[in-house]
N, C-alpha and C. Protein backbone atom coordinates (compact mmCIF):
# COMPACT_ATOMS: atom_id res chain seq x y z
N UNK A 1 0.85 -1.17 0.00
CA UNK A 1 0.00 0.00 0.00
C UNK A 1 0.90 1.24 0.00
N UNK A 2 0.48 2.28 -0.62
CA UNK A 2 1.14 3.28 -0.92
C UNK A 2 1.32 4.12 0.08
N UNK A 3 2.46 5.36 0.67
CA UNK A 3 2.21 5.82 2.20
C UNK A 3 1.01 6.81 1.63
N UNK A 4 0.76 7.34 0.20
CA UNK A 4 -0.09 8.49 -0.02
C UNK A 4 -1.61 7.96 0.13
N UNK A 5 -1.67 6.71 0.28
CA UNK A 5 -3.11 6.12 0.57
C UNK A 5 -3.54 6.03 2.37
N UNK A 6 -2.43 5.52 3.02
CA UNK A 6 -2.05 5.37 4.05
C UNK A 6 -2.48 6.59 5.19
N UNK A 7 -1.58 7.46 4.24
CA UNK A 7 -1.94 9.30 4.63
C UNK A 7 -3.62 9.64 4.49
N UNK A 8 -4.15 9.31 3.47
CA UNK A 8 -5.26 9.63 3.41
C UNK A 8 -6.42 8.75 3.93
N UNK A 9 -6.20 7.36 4.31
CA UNK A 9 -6.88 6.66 5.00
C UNK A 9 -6.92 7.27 6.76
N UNK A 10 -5.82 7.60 7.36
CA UNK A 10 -5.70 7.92 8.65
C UNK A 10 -6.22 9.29 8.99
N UNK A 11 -6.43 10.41 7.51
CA UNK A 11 -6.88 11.55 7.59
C UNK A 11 -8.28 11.78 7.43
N UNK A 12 -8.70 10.50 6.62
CA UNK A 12 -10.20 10.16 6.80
C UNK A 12 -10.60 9.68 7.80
N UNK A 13 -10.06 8.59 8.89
CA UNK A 13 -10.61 8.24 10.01
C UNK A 13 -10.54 9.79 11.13
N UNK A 14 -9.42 10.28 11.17
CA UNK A 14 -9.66 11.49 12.03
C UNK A 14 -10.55 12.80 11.75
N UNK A 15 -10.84 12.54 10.59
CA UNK A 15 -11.74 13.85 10.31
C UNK A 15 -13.21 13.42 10.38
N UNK A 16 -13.38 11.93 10.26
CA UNK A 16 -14.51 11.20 10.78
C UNK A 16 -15.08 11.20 12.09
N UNK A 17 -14.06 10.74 12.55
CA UNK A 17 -14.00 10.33 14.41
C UNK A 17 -14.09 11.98 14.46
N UNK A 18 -13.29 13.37 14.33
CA UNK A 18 -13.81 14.25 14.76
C UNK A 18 -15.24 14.68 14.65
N UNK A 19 -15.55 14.67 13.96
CA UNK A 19 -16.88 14.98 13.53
C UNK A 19 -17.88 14.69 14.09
N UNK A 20 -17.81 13.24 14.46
CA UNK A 20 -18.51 12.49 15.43
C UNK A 20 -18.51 13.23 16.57
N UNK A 21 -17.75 13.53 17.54
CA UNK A 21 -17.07 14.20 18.17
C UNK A 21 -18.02 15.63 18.46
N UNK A 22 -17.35 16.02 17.36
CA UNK A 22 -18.30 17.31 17.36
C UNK A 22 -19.89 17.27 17.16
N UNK A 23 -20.37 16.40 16.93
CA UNK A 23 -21.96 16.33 16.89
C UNK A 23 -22.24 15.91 17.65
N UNK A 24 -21.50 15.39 18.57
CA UNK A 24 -21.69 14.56 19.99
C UNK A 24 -22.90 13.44 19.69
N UNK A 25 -22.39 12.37 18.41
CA UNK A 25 -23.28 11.51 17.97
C UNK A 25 -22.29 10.12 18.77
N UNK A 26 -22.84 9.53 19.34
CA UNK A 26 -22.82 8.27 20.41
C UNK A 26 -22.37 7.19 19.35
N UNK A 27 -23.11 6.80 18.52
CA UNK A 27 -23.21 5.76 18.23
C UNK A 27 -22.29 6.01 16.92
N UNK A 28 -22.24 6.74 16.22
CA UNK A 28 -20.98 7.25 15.17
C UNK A 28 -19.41 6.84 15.78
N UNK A 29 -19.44 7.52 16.94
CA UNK A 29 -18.01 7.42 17.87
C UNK A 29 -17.78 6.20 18.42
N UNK A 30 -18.85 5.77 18.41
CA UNK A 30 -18.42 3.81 19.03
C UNK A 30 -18.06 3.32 18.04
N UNK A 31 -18.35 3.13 16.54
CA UNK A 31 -17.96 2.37 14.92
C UNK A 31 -16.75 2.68 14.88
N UNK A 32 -16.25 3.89 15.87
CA UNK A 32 -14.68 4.16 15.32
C UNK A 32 -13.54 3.17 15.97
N UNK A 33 -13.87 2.40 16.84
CA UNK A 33 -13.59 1.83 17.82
C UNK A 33 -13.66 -0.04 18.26
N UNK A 34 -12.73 -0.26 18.14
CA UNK A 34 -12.54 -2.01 17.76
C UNK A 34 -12.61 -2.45 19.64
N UNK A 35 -11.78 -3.21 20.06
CA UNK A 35 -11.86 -3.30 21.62
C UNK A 35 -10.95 -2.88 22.60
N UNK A 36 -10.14 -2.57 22.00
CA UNK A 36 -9.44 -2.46 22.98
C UNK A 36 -9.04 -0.56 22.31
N UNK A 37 -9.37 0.23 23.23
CA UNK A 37 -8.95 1.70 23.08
C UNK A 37 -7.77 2.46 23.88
N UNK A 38 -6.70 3.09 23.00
CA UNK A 38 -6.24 3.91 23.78
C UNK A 38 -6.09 5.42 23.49
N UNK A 39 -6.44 6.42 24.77
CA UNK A 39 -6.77 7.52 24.87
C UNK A 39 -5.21 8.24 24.82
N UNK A 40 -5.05 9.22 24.38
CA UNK A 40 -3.95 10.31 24.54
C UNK A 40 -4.60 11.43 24.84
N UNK A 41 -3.82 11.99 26.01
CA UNK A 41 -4.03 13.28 26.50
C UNK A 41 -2.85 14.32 25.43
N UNK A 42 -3.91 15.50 25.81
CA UNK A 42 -2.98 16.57 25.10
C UNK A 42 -1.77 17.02 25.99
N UNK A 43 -1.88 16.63 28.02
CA UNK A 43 -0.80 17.16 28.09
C UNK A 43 0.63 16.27 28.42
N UNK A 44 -0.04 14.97 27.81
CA UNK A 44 1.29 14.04 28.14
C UNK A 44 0.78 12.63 29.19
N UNK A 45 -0.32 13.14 29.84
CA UNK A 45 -0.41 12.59 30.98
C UNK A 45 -1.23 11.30 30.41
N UNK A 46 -0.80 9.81 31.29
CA UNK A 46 -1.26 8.64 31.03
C UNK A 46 -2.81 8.33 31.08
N UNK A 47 -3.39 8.18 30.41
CA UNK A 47 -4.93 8.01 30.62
C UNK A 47 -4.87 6.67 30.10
N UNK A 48 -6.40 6.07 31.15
CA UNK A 48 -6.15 4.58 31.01
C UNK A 48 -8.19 4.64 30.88
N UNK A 49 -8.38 3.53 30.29
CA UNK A 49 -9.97 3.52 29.71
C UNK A 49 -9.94 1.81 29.70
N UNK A 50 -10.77 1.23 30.91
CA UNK A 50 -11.17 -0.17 30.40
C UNK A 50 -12.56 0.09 30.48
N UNK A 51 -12.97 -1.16 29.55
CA UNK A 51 -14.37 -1.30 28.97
C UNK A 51 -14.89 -2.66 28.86
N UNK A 52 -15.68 -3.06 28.96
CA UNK A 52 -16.01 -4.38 28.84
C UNK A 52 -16.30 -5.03 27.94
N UNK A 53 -17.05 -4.25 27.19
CA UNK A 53 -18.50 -4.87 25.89
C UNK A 53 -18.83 -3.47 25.44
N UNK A 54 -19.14 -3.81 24.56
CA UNK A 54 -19.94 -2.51 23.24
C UNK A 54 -20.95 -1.72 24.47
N UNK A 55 -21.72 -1.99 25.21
CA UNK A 55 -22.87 -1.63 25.71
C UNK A 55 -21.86 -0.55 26.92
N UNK A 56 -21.03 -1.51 27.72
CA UNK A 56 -20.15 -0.36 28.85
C UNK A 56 -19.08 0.96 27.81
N UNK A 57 -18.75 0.20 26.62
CA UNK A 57 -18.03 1.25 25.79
C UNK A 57 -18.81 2.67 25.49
N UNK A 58 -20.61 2.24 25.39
CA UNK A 58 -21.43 3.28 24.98
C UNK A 58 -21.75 4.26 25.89
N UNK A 59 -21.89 3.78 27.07
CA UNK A 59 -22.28 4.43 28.47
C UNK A 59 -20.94 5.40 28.70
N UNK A 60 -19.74 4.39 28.52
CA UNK A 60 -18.16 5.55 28.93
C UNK A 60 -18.50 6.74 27.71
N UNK A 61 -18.48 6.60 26.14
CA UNK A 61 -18.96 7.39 25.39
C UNK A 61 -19.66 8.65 25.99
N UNK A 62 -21.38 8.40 26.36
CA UNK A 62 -22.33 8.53 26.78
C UNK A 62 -21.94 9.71 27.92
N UNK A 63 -20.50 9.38 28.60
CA UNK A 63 -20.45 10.16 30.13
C UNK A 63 -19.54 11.15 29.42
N UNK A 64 -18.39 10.84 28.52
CA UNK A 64 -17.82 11.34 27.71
C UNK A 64 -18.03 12.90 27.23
N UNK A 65 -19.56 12.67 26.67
CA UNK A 65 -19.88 13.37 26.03
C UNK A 65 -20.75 14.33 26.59
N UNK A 66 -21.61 14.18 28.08
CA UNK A 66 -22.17 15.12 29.28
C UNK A 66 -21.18 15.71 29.56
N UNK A 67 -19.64 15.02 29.79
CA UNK A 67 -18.48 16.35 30.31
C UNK A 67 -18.22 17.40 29.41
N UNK A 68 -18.28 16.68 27.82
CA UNK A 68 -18.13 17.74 27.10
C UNK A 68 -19.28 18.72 27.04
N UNK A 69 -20.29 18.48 26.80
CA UNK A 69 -21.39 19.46 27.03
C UNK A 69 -21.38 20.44 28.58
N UNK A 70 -20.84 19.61 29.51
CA UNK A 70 -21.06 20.51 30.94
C UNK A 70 -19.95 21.43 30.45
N UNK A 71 -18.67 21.63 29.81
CA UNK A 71 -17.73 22.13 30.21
C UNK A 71 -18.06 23.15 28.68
N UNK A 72 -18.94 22.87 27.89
CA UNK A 72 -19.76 24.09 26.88
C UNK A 72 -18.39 23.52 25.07
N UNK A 73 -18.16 22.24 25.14
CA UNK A 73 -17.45 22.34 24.10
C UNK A 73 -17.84 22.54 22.77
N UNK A 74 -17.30 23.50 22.21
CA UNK A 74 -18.30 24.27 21.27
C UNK A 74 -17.93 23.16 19.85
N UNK A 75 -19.20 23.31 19.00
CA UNK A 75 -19.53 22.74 17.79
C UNK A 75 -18.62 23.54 16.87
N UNK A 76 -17.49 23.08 15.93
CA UNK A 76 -16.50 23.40 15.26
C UNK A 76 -16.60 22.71 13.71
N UNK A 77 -15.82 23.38 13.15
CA UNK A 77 -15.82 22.36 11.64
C UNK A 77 -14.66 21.23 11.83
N UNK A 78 -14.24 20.55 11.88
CA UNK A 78 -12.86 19.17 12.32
C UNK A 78 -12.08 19.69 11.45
N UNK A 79 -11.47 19.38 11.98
CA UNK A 79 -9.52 19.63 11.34
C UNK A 79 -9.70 19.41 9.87
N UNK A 80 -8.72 20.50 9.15
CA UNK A 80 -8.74 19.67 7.47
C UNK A 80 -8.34 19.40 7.57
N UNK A 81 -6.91 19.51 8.32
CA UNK A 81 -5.88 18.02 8.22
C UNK A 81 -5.32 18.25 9.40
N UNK A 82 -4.05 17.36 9.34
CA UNK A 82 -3.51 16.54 10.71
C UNK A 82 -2.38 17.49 11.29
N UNK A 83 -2.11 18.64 10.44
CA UNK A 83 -1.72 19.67 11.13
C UNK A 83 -2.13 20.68 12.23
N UNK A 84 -3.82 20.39 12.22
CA UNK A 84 -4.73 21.38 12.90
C UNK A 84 -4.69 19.98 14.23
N UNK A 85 -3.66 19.04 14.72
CA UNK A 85 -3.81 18.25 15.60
C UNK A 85 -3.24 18.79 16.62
N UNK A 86 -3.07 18.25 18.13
CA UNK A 86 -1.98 18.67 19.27
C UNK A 86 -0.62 18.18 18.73
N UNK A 87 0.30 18.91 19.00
CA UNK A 87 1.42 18.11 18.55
C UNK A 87 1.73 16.89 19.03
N UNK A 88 1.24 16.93 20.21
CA UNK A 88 1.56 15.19 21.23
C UNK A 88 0.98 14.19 20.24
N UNK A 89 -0.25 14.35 19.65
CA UNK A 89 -0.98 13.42 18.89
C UNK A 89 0.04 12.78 17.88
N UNK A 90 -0.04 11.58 18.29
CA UNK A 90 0.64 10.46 17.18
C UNK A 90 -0.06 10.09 16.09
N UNK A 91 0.07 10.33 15.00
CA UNK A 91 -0.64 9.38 13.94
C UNK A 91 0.10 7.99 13.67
C-alpha cells in the first residue's frame, strides 16, 4: 500500500471520528472503535480507559460526552488536516 493512501486513510478516520465528536453523535463514535482503546491526552499525561462490551463502551462514550457538554465544548468544523492536531498526537 502506498504511504499516499495510508496518509489519506488515517486523515479520513480522524476527520470522521472528529466529527462524530463534534456532533456529539454516540453511536458514530463507538464504529470508530474495535476493543481495545487507547486515549492520549494533550498534556502528556497517562490516561487509562477499560471497557467491557460494546454496551459499557457506549455508556463511557455517553459520560464522555455530558463532560463535554457541561464544560460548553463548542460545535467546530474538524480539522482539514492533521496539522490542525496537538502536537503530542501520534498518527
Amino acid at each position: 500500500m502506498r504511504s499516499s493512501k495510508i496518509t489519506a486513510d488515517v486523515r479520513a478516520f480522524f476527520t470522521s471520528c472528529s466529527t462524530a465528536f463534534i456532533r456529539q453523535d454516540a453511536p458514530a463514535i463507538a464504529r470508530h472503535f474495535a476493543d481495545l482503546v487507547h486515549v492520549a491526552s494533550g498534556t502528556g499525561d497517562d490516561v487509562s480507559v477499560h471497557v467491557a462490551n460494546a454496551v459499557e463502551w457506549r455508556k463511557t462514550i455517553d459520560r464522555i460526552l455530558e463532560m463535554y457538554r457541561a464544560i460548553d465544548v463548542g460545535r467546530e468544523t474538524p480539522p482539514r488536516d492533521e496539522s490542525t492536531l496537538l502536537p503530542t498526537t501520534a498518527i
